[in-house]
N, C-alpha and C. Protein backbone atom coordinates (compact mmCIF):
# COMPACT_ATOMS: atom_id res chain seq x y z
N UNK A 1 0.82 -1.19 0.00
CA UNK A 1 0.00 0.00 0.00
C UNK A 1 0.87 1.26 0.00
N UNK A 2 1.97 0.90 0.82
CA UNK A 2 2.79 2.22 0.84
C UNK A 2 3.59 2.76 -0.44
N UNK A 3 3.87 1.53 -1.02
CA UNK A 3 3.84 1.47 -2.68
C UNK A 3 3.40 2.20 -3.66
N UNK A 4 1.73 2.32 -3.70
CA UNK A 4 1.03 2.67 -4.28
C UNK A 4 0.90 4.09 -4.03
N UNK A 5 1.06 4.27 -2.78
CA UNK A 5 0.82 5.71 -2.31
C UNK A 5 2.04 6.82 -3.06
N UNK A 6 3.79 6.00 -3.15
CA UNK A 6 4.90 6.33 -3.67
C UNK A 6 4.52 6.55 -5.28
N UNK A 7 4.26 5.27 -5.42
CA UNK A 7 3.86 5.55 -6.94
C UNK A 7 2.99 6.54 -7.77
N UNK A 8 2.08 6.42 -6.73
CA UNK A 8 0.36 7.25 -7.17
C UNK A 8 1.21 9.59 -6.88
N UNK A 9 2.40 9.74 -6.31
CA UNK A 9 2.97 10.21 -6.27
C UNK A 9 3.86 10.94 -6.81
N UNK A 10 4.79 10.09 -7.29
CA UNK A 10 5.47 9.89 -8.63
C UNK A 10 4.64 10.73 -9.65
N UNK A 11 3.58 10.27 -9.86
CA UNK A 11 2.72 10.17 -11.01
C UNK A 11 2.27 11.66 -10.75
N UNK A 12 2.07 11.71 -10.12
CA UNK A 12 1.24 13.63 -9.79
C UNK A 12 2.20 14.40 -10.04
N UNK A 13 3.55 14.30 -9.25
CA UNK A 13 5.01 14.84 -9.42
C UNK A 13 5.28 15.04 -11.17
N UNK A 14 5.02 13.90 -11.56
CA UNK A 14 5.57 13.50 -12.98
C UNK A 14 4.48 14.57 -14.27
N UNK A 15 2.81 14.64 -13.72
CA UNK A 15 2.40 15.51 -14.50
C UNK A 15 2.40 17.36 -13.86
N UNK A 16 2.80 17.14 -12.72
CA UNK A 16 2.86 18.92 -12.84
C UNK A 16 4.33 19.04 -13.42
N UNK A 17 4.91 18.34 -13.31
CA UNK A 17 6.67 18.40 -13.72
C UNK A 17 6.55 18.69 -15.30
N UNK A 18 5.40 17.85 -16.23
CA UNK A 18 5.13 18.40 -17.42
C UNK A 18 4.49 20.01 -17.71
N UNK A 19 3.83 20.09 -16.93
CA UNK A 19 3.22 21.40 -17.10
C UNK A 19 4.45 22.84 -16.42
N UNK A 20 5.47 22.29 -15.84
CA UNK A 20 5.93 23.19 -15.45
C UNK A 20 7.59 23.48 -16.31
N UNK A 21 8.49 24.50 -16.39
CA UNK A 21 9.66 24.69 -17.31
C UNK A 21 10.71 24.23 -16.29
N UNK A 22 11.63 23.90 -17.07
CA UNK A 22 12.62 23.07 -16.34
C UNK A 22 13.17 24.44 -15.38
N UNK A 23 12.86 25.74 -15.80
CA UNK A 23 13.23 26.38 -14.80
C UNK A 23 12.78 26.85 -13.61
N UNK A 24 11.16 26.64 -13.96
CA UNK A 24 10.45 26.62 -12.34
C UNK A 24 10.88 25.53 -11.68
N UNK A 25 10.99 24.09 -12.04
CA UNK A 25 11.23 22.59 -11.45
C UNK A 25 12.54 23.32 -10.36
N UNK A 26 13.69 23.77 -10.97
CA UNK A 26 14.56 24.28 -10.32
C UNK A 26 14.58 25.38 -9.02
N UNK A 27 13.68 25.98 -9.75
CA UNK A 27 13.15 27.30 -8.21
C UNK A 27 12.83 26.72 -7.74
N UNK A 28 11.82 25.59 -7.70
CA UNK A 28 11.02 24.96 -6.64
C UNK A 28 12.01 23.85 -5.93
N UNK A 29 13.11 23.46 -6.18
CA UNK A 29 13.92 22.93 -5.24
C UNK A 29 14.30 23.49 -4.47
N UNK A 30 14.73 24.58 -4.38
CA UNK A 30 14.84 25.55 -3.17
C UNK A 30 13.62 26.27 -2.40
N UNK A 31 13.13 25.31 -1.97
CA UNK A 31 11.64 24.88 -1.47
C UNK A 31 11.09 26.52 -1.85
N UNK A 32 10.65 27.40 -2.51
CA UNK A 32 9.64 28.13 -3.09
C UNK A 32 9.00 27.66 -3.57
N UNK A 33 7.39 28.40 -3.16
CA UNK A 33 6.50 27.47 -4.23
C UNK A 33 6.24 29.36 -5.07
N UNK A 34 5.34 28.81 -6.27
CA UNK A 34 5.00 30.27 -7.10
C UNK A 34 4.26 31.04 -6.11
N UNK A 35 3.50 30.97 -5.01
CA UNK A 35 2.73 31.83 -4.65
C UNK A 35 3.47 32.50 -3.50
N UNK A 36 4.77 32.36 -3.20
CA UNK A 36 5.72 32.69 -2.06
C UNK A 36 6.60 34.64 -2.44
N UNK A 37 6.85 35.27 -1.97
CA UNK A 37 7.40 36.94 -2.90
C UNK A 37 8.39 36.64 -3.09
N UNK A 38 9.56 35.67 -2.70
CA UNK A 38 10.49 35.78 -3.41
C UNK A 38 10.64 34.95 -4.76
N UNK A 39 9.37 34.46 -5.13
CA UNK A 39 9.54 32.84 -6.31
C UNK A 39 9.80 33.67 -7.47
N UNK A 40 10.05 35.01 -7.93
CA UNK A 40 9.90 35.92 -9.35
C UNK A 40 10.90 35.89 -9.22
N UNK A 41 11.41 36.97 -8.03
CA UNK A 41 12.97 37.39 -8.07
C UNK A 41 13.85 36.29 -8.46
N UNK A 42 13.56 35.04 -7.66
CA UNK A 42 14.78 34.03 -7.28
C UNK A 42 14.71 33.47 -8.89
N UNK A 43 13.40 33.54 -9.70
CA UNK A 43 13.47 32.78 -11.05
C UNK A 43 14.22 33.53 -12.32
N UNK A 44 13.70 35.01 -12.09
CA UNK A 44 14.70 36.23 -12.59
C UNK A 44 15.93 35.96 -12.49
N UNK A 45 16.31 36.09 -11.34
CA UNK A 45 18.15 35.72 -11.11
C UNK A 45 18.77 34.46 -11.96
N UNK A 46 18.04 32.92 -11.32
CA UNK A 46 18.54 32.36 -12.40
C UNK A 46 18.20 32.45 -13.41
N UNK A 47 17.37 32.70 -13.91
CA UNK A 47 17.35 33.11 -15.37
C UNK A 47 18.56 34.06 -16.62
N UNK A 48 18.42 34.91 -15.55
CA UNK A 48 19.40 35.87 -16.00
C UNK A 48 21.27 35.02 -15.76
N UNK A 49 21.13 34.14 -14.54
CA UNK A 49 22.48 33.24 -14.47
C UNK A 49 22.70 32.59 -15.81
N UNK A 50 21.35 31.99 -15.74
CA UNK A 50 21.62 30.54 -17.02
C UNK A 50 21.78 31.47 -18.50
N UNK A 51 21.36 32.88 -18.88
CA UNK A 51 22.11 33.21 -19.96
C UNK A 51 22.94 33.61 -19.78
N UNK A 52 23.45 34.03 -18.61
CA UNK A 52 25.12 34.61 -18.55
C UNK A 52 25.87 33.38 -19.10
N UNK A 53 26.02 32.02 -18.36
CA UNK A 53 26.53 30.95 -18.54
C UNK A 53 26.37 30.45 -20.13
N UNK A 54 24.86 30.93 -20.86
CA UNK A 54 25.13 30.29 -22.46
C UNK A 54 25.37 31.48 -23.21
N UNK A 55 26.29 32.43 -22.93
CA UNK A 55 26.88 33.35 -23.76
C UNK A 55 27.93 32.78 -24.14
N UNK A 56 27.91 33.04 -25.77
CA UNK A 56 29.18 32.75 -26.55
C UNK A 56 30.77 32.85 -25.60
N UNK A 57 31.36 31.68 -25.93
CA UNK A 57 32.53 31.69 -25.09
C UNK A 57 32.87 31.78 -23.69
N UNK A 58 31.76 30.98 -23.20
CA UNK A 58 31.11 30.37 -21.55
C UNK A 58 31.26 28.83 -22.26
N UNK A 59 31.37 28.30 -23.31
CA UNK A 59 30.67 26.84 -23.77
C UNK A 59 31.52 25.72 -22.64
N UNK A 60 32.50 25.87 -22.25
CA UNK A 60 33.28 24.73 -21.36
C UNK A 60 33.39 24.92 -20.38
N UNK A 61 33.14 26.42 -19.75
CA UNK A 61 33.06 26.70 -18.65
C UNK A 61 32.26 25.31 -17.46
N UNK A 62 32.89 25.36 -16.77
CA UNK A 62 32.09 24.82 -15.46
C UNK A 62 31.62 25.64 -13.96
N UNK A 63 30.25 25.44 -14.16
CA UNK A 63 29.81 25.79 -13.10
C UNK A 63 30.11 25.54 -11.50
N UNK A 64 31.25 26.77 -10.98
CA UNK A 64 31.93 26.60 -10.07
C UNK A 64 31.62 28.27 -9.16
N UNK A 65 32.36 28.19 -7.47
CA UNK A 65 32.35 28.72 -6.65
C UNK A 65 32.89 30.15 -7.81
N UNK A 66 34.03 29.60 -7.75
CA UNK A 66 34.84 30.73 -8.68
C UNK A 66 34.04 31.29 -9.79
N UNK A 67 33.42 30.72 -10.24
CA UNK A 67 32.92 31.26 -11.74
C UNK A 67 31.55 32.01 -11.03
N UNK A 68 31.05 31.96 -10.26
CA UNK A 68 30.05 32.46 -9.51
C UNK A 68 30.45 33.74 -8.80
N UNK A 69 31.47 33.59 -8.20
CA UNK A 69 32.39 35.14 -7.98
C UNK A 69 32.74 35.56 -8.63
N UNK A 70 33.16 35.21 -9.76
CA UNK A 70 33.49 36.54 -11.28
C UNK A 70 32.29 36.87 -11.11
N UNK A 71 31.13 36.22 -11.64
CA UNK A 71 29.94 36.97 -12.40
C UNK A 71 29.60 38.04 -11.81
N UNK A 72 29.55 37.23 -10.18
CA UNK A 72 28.91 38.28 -9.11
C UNK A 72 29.87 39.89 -9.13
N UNK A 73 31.64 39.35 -8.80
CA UNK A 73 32.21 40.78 -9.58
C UNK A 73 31.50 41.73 -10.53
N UNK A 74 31.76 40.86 -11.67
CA UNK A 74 31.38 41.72 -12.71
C UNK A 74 30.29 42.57 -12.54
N UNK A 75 29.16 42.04 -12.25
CA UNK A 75 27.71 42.53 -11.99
C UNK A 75 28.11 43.84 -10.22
N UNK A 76 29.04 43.57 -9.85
CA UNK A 76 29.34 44.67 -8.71
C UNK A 76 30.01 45.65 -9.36
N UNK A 77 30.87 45.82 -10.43
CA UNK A 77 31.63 46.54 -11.18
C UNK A 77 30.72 47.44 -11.98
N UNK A 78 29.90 46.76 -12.94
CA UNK A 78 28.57 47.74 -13.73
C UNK A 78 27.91 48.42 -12.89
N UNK A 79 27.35 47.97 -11.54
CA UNK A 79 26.61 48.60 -10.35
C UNK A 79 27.54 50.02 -10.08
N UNK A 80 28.90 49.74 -9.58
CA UNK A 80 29.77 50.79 -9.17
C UNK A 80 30.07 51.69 -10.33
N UNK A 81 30.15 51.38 -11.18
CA UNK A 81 30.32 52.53 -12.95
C UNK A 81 29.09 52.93 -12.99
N UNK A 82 27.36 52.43 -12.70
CA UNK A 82 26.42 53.46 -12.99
C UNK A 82 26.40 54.42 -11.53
N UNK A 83 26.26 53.52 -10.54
CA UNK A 83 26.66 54.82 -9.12
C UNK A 83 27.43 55.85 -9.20
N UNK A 84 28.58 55.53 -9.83
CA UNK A 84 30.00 56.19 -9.73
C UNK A 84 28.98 57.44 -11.17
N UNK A 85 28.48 57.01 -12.00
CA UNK A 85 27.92 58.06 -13.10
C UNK A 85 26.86 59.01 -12.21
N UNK A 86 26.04 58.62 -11.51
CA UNK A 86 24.91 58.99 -10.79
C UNK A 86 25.34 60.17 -10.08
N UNK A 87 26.67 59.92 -9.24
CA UNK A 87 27.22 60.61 -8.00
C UNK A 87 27.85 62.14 -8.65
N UNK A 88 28.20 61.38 -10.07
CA UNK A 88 29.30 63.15 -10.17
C UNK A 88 28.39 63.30 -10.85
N UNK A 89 27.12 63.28 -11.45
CA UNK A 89 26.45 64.24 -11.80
C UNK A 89 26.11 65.17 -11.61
N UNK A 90 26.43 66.30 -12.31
CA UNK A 90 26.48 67.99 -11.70
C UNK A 90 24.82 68.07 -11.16
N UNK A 91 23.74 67.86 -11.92
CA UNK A 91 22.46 68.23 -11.75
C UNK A 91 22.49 67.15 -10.12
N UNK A 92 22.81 66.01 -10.22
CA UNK A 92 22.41 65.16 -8.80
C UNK A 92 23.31 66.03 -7.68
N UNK A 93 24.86 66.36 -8.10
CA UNK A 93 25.33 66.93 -7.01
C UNK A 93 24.49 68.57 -6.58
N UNK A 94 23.60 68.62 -7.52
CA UNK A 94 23.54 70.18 -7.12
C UNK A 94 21.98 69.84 -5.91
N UNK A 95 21.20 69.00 -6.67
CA UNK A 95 19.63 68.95 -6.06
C UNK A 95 20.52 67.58 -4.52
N UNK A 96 21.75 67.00 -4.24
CA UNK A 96 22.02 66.81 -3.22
C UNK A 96 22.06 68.23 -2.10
N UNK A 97 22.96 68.85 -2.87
CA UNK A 97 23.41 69.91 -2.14
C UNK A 97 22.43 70.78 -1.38
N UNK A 98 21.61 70.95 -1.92
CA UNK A 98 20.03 71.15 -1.65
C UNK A 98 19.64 70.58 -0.44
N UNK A 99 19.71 69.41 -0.74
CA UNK A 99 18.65 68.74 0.28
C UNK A 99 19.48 68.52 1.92
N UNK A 100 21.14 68.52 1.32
CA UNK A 100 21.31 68.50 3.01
C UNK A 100 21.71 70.19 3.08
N UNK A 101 21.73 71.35 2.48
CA UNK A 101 21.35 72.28 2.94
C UNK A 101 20.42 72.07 4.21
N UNK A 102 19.12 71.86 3.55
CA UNK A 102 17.66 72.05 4.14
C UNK A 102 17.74 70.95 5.32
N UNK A 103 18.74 69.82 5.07
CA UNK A 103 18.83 69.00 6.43
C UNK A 103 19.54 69.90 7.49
N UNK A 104 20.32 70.44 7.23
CA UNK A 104 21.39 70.90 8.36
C UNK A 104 20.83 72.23 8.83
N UNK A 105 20.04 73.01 8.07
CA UNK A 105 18.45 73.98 8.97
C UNK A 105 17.71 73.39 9.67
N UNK A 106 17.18 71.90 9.45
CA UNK A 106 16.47 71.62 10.57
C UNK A 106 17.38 71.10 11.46
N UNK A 107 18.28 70.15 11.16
CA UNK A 107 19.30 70.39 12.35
C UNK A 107 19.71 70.90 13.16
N UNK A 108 19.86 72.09 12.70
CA UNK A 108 19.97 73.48 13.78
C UNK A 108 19.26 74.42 14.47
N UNK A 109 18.29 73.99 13.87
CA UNK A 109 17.21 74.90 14.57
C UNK A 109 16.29 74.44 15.93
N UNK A 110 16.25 75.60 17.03
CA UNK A 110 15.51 74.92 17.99
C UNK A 110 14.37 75.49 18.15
N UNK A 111 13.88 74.10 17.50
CA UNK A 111 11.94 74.17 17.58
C UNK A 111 11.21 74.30 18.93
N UNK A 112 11.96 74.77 20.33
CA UNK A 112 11.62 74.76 21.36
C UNK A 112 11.29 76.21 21.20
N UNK A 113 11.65 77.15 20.53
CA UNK A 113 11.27 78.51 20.34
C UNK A 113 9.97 78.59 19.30
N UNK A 114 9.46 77.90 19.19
CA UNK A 114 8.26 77.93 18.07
C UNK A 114 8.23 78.93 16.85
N UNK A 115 9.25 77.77 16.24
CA UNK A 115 10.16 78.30 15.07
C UNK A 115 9.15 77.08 13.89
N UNK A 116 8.89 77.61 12.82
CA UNK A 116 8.28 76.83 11.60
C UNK A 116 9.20 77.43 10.60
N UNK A 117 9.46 76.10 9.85
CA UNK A 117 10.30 75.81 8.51
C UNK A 117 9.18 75.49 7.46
N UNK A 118 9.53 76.33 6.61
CA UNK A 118 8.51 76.16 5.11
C UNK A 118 9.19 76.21 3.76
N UNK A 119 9.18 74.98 3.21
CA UNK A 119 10.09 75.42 2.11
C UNK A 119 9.32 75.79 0.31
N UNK A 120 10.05 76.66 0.21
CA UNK A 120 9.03 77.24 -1.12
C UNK A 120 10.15 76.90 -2.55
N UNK A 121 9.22 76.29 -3.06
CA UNK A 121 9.70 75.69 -4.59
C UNK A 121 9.60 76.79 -5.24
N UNK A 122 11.10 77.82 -5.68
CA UNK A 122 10.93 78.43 -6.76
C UNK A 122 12.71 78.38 -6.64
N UNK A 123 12.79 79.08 -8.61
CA UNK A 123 14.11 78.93 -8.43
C UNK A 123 15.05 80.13 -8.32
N UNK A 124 16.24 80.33 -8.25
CA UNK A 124 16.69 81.63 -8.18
C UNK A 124 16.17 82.63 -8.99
N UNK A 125 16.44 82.52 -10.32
CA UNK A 125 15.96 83.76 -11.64
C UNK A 125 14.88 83.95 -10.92
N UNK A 126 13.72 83.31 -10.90
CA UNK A 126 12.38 83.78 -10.55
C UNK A 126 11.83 84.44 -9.54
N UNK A 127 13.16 84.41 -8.49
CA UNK A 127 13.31 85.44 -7.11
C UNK A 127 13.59 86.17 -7.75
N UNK A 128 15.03 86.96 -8.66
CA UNK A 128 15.49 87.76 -8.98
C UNK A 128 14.62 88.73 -9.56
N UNK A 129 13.39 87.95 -10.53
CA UNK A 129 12.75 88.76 -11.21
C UNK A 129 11.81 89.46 -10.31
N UNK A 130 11.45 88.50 -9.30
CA UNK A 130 10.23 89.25 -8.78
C UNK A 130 10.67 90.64 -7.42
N UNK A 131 11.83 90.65 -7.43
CA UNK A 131 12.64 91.47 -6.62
C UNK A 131 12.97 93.26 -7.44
N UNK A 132 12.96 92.50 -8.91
CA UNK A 132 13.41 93.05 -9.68
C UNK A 132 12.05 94.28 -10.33
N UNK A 133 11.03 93.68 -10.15
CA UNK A 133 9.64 93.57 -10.97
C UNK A 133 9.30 94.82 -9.59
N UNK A 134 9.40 94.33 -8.30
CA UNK A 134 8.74 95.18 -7.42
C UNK A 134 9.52 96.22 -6.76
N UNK A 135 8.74 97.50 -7.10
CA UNK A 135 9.34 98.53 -6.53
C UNK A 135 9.76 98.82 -4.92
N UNK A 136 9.07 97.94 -3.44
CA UNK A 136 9.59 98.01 -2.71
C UNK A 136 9.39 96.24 -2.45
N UNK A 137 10.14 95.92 -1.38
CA UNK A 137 10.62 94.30 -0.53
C UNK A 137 9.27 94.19 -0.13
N UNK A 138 8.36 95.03 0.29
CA UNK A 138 7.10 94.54 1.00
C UNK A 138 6.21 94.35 0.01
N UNK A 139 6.95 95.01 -1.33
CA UNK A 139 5.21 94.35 -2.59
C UNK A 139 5.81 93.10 -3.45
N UNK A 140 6.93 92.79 -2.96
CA UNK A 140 7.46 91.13 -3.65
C UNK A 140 6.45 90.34 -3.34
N UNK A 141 5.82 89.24 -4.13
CA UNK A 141 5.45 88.03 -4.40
C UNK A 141 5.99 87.25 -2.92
N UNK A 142 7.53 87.22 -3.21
CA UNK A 142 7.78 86.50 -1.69
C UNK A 142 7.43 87.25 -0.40
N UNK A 143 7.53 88.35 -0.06
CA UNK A 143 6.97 88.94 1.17
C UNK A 143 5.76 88.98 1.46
N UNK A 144 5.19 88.72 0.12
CA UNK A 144 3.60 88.76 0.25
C UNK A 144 3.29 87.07 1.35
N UNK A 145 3.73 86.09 0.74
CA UNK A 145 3.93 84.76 0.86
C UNK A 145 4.38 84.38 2.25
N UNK A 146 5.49 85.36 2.93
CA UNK A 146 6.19 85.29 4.22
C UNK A 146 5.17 85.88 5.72
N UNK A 147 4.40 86.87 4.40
CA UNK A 147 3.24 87.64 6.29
C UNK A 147 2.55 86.32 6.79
């Protein structure tokens, strides 16, 4: 009976194993099932492994510790060249510069004096003009904005 139960087993195993790609069969050894959040990512990854590995001139390669630490290198190297692009960007360094400005005001400031911080989206020129536009500081757009 216990037989049958193995067998009758087998057999269930054997038709979802048809309905499924040899690359889910594989996710699902690392006990994920599809309805789990990591079963996309983890199928993505290998996915994306198993064509790294059938790129032209991988063909003899063997799947090893080592060959698993290059890739992973490599893939840390492209990461660090788009960061490394991200960081000296003049426009990112400038809207950084910005923002820990505006960190290091609230930093400093003691809100025990019932002090309010408001920050107003406009850009320099458009101060200039409206400074420029009004004949005294109290008929600016911004002073109007500050009572």
């Amino acid at each position: 009976m216990a037989e049958n139960q193995k067998e009758a087993a087998q057999e269930v195993s054997a038709q979802e194993g048809d309905s499924l790609s040899l690359l889910d069969e594989i996710v699902r050894e690392t006990k994920l099932s599809p309805g789990d959040e990591g079963y996309e990512v983890t199928k993505l990854g290998l996915q994306t492994f198993i064509d790294a590995l059938l790129q032209p001139g991988r063909e003899g390669d063997k799947v090893s510790q080592g060959l698993v630490d290059e890739m992973i290198a490599d893939l840390d190297r492209k990461l660090s060249g788009q960061m490394n692009l991200i960081l000296h960007n003049k426009e990112f360094q400038q809207l950084e510069a910005a923002w820990r400005s505006l960190k290091y005001l609230v930093d400093h400031t003691d809100f025990r004096e019932n002090v309010k911080i408001e920050v107003l989206n406009v850009s320099k020129q458009d101060l200039i003009d409206d400074f420029e536009d009004s004949p005294e500081v109290v008929k600016s757009g911004l002073y109007k904005l500050a009572e």
